[in-house]
N, C-alpha and C. Protein backbone atom coordinates (compact mmCIF):
# COMPACT_ATOMS: atom_id res chain seq x y z
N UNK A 1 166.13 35.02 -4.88
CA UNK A 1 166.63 35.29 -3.54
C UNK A 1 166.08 36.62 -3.06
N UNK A 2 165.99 36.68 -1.80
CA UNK A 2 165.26 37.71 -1.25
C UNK A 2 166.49 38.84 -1.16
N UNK A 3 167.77 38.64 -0.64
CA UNK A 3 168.49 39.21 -0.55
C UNK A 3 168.73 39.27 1.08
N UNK A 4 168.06 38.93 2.13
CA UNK A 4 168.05 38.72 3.14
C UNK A 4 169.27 37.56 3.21
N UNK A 5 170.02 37.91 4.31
CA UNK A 5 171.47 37.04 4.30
C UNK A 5 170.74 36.12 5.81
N UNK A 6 170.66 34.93 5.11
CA UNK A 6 170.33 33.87 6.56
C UNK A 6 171.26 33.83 7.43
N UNK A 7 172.32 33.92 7.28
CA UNK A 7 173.60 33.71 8.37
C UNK A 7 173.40 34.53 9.21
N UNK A 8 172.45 35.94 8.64
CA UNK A 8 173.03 37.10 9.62
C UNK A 8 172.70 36.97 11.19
N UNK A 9 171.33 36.20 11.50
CA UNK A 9 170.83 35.92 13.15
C UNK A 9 171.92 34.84 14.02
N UNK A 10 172.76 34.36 12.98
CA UNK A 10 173.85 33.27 13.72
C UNK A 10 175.34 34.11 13.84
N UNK A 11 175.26 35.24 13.28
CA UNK A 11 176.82 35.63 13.21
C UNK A 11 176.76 36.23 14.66
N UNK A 12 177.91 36.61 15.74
CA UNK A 12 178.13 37.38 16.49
C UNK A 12 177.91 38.77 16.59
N UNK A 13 177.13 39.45 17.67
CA UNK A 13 177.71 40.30 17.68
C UNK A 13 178.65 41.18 17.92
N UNK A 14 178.87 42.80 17.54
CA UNK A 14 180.31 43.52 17.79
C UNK A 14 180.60 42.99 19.10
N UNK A 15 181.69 42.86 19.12
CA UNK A 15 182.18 42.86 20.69
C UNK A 15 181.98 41.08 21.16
N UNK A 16 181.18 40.46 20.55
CA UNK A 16 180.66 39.22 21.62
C UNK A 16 181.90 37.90 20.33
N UNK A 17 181.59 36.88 21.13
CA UNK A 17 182.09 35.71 20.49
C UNK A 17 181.02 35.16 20.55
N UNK A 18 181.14 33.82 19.59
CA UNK A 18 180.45 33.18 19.15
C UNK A 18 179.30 32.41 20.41
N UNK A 19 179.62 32.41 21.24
CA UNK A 19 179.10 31.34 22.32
C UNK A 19 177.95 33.23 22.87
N UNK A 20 178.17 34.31 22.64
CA UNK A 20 177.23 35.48 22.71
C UNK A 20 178.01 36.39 24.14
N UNK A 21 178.74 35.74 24.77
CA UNK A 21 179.81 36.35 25.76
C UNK A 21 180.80 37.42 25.04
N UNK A 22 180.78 38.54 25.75
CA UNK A 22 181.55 39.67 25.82
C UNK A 22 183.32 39.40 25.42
N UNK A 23 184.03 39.41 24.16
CA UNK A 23 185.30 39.12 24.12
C UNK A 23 186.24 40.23 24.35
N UNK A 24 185.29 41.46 24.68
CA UNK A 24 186.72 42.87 24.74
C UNK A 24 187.18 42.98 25.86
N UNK A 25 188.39 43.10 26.14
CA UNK A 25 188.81 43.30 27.57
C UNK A 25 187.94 44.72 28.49
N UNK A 26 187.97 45.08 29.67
CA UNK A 26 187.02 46.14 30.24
C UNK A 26 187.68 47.05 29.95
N UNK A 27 189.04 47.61 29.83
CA UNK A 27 189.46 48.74 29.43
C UNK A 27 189.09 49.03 28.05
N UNK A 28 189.16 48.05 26.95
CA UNK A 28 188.67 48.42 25.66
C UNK A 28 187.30 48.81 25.44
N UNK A 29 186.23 47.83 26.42
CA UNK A 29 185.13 48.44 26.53
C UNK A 29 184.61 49.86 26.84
N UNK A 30 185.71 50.07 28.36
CA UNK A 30 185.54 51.75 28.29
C UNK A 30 185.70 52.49 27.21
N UNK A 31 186.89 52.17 26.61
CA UNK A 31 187.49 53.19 25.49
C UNK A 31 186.55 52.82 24.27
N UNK A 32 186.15 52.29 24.09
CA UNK A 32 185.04 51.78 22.82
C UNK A 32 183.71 52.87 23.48
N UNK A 33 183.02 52.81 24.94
CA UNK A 33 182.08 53.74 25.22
C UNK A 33 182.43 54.44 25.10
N UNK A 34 183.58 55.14 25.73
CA UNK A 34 184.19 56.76 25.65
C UNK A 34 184.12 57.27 23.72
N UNK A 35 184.27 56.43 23.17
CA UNK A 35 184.61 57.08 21.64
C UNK A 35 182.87 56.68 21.01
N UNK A 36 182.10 56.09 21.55
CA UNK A 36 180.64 56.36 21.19
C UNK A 36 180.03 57.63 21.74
N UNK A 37 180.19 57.89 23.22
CA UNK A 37 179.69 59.29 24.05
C UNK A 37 180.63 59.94 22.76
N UNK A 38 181.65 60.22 22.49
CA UNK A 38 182.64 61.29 21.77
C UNK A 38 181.65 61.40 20.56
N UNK A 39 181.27 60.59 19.97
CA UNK A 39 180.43 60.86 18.75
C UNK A 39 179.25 61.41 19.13
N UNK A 40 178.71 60.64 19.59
CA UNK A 40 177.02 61.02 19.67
C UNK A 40 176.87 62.66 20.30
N UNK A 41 178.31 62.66 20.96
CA UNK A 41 178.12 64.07 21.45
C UNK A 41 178.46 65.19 19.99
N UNK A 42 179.33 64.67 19.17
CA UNK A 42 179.67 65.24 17.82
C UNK A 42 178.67 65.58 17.16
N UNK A 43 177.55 64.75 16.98
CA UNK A 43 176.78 64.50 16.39
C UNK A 43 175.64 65.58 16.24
N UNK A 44 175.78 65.37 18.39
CA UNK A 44 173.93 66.03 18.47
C UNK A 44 174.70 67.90 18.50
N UNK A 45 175.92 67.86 18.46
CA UNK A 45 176.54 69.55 18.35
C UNK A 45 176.33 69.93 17.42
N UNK A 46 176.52 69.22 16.18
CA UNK A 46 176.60 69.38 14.83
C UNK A 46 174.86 69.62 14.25
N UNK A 47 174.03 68.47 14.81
CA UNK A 47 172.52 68.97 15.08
C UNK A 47 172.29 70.24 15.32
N UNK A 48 172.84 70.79 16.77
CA UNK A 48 172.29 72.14 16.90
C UNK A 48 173.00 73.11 16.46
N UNK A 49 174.23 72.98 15.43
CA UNK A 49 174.51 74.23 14.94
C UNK A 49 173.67 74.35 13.48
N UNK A 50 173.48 73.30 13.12
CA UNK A 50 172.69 73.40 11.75
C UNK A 50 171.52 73.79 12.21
N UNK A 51 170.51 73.64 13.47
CA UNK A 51 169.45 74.24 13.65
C UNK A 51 169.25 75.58 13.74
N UNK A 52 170.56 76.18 14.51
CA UNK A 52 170.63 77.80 14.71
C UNK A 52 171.62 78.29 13.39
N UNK A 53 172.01 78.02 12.59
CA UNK A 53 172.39 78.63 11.42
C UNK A 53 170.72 78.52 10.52
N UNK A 54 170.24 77.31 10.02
CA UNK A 54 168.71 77.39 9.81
C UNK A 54 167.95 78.46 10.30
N UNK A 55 167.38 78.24 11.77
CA UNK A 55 166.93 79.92 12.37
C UNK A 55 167.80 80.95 11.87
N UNK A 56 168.95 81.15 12.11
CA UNK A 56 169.08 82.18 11.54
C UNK A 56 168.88 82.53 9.88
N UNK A 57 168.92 81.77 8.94
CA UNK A 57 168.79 82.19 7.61
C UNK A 57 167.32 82.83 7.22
N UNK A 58 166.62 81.51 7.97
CA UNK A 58 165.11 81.65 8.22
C UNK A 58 164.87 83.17 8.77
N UNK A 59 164.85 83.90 9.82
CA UNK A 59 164.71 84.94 10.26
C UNK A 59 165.51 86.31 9.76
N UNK A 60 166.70 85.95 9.27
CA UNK A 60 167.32 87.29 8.65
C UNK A 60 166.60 87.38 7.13
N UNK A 61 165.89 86.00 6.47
CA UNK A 61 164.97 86.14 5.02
C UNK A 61 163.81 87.20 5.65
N UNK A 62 163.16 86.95 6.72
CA UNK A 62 161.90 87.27 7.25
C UNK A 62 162.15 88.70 7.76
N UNK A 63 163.35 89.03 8.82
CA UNK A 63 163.45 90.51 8.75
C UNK A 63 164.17 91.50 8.38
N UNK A 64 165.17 90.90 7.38
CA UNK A 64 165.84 91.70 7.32
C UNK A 64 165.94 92.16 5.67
N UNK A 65 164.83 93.54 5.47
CA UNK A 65 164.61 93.68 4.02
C UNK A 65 165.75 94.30 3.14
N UNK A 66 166.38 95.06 4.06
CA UNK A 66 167.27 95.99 2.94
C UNK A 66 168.98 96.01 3.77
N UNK A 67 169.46 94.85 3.45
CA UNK A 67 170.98 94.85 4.70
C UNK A 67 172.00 96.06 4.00
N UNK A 68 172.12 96.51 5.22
CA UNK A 68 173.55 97.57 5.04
C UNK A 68 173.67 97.68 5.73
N UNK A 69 174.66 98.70 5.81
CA UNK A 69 175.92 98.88 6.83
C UNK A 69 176.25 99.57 7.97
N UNK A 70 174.53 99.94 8.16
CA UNK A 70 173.88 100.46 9.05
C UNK A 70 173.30 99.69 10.42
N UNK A 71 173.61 99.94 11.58
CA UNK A 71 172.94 99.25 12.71
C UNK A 71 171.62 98.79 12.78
N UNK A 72 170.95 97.40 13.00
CA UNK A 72 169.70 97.24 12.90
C UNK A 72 168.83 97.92 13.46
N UNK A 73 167.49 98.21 12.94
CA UNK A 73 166.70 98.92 13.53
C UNK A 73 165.72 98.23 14.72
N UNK A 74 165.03 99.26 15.29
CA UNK A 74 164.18 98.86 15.88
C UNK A 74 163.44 97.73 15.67
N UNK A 75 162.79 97.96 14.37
CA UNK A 75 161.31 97.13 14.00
C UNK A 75 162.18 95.69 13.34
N UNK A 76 163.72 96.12 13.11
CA UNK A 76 163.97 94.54 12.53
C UNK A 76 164.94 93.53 13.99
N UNK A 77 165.12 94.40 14.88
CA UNK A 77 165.51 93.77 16.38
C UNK A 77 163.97 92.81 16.64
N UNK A 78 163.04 93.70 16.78
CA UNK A 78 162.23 92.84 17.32
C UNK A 78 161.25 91.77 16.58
N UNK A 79 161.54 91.73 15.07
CA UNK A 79 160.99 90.99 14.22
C UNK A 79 162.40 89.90 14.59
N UNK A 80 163.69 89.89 14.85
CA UNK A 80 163.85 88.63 15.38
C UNK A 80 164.24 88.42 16.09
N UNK A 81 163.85 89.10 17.10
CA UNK A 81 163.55 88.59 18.40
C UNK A 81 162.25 87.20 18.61
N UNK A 82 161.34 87.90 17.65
CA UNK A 82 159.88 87.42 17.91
C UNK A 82 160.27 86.08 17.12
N UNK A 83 160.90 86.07 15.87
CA UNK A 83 161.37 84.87 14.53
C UNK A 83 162.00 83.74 15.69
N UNK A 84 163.44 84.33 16.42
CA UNK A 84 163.56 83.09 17.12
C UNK A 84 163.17 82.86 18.13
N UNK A 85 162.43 83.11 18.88
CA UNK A 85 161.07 82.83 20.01
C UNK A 85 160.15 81.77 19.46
N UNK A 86 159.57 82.25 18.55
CA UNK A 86 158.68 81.41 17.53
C UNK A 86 159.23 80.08 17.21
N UNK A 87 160.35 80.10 16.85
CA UNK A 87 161.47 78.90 15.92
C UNK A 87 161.95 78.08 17.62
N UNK A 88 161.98 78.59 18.81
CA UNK A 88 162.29 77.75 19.24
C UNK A 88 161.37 76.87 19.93
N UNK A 89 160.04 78.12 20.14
CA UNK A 89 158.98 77.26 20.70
C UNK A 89 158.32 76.04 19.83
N UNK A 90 158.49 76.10 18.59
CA UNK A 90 158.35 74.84 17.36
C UNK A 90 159.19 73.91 17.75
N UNK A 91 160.85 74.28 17.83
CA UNK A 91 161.42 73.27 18.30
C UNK A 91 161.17 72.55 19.30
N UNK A 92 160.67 72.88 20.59
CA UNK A 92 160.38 72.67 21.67
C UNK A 92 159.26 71.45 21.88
N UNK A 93 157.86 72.34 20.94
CA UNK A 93 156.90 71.25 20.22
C UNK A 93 157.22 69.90 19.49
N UNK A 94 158.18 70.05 19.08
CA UNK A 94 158.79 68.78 18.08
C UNK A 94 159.33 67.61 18.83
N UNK A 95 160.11 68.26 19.85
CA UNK A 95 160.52 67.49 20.88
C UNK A 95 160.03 66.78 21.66
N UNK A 96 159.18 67.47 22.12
CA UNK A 96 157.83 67.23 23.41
C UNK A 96 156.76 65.65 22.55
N UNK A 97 156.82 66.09 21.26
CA UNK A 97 155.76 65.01 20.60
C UNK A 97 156.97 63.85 20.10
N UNK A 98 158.10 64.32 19.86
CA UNK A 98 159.26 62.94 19.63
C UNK A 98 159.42 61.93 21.21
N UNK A 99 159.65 62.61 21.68
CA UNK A 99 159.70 62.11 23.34
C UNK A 99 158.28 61.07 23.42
N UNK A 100 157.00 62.10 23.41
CA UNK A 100 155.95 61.05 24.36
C UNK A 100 155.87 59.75 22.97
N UNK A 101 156.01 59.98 21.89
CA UNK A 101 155.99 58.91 20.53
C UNK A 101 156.98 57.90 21.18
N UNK A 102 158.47 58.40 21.37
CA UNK A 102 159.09 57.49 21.70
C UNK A 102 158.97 56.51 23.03
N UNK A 103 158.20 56.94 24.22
CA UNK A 103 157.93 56.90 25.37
C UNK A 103 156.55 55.49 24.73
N UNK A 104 155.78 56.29 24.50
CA UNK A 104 154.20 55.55 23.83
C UNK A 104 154.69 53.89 23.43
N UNK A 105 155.98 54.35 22.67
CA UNK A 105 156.28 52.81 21.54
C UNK A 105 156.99 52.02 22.99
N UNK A 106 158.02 52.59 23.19
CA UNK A 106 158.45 51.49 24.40
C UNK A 106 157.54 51.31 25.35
N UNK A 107 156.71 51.95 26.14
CA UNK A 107 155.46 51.21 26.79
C UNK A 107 155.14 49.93 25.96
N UNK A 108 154.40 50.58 24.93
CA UNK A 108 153.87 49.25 23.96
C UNK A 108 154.92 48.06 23.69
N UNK A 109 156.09 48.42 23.57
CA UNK A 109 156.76 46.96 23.39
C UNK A 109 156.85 46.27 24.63
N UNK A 110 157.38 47.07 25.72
CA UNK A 110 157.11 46.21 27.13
C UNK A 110 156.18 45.82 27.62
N UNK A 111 155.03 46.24 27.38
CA UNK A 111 153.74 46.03 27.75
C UNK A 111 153.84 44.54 26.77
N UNK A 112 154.10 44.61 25.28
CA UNK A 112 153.62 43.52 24.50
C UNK A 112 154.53 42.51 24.95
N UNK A 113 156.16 42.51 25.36
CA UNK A 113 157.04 41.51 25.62
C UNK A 113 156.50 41.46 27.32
N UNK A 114 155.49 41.66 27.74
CA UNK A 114 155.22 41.34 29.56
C UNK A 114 156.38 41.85 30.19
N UNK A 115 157.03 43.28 29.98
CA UNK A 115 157.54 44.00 30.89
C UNK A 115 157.26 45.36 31.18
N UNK A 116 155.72 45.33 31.72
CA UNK A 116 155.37 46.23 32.01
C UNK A 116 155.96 47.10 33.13
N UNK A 117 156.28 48.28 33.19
CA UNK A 117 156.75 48.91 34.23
C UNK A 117 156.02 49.87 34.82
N UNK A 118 155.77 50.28 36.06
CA UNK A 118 154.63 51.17 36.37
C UNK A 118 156.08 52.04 37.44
């Protein structure tokens, strides 16, 4: 056995009945969207605090040689200043090439299923 479950293209999906029609009432539907937006918004928060705790570990390794209890200096203000400038313009890059990748593939699938959109 492959392990591939044949039933799975005949079972329903969430939300639908068997005939492929919508069985949740519209208020449950809202409240079912409302608690997906609630996550995904959880989600992508939780994304960017792990990115700026990252930058920061990243940049206080890079400038900050000798910590005490002393006010930062000059030369280590602007070493990260420059650290997260750098770290976000990468991020920025990452994005910019996730986007047109993701953009590129859905062209190509609509283009390949004849729904091209101009």
């Amino acid at each position: 056995s492959s392990g591939i479950n044949a039933e799975w293209p005949l079972r329903p999906g969430f939300g639908q009945s068997a005939s492929g029609t919508s069985s949740l009432h519209p208020s449950d539907a809202i409240k079912m969207q409302d608690v997906i937006t609630a996550i995904e918004t959880s989600i992508q928060l939780e994304s960017q605090m792990n990115i700026v705790k990252f930058m920061n570990q990243k940049c206080f390794e890079r400038c900050i040689y000798k910590p005490t209890s002393s006010p930062l200096g000059n030369g280590e203000r602007q070493c990260i200043a420059k650290c997260m400038d750098r770290f976000q313009d990468g991020l920025k890059v990452v994005n910019q090439t996730i986007m047109q990748r993701a953009k590129a593939e859905s062209e190509a699938m609509n283009h390949n299923a004849g729904l091209s959109y101009k």
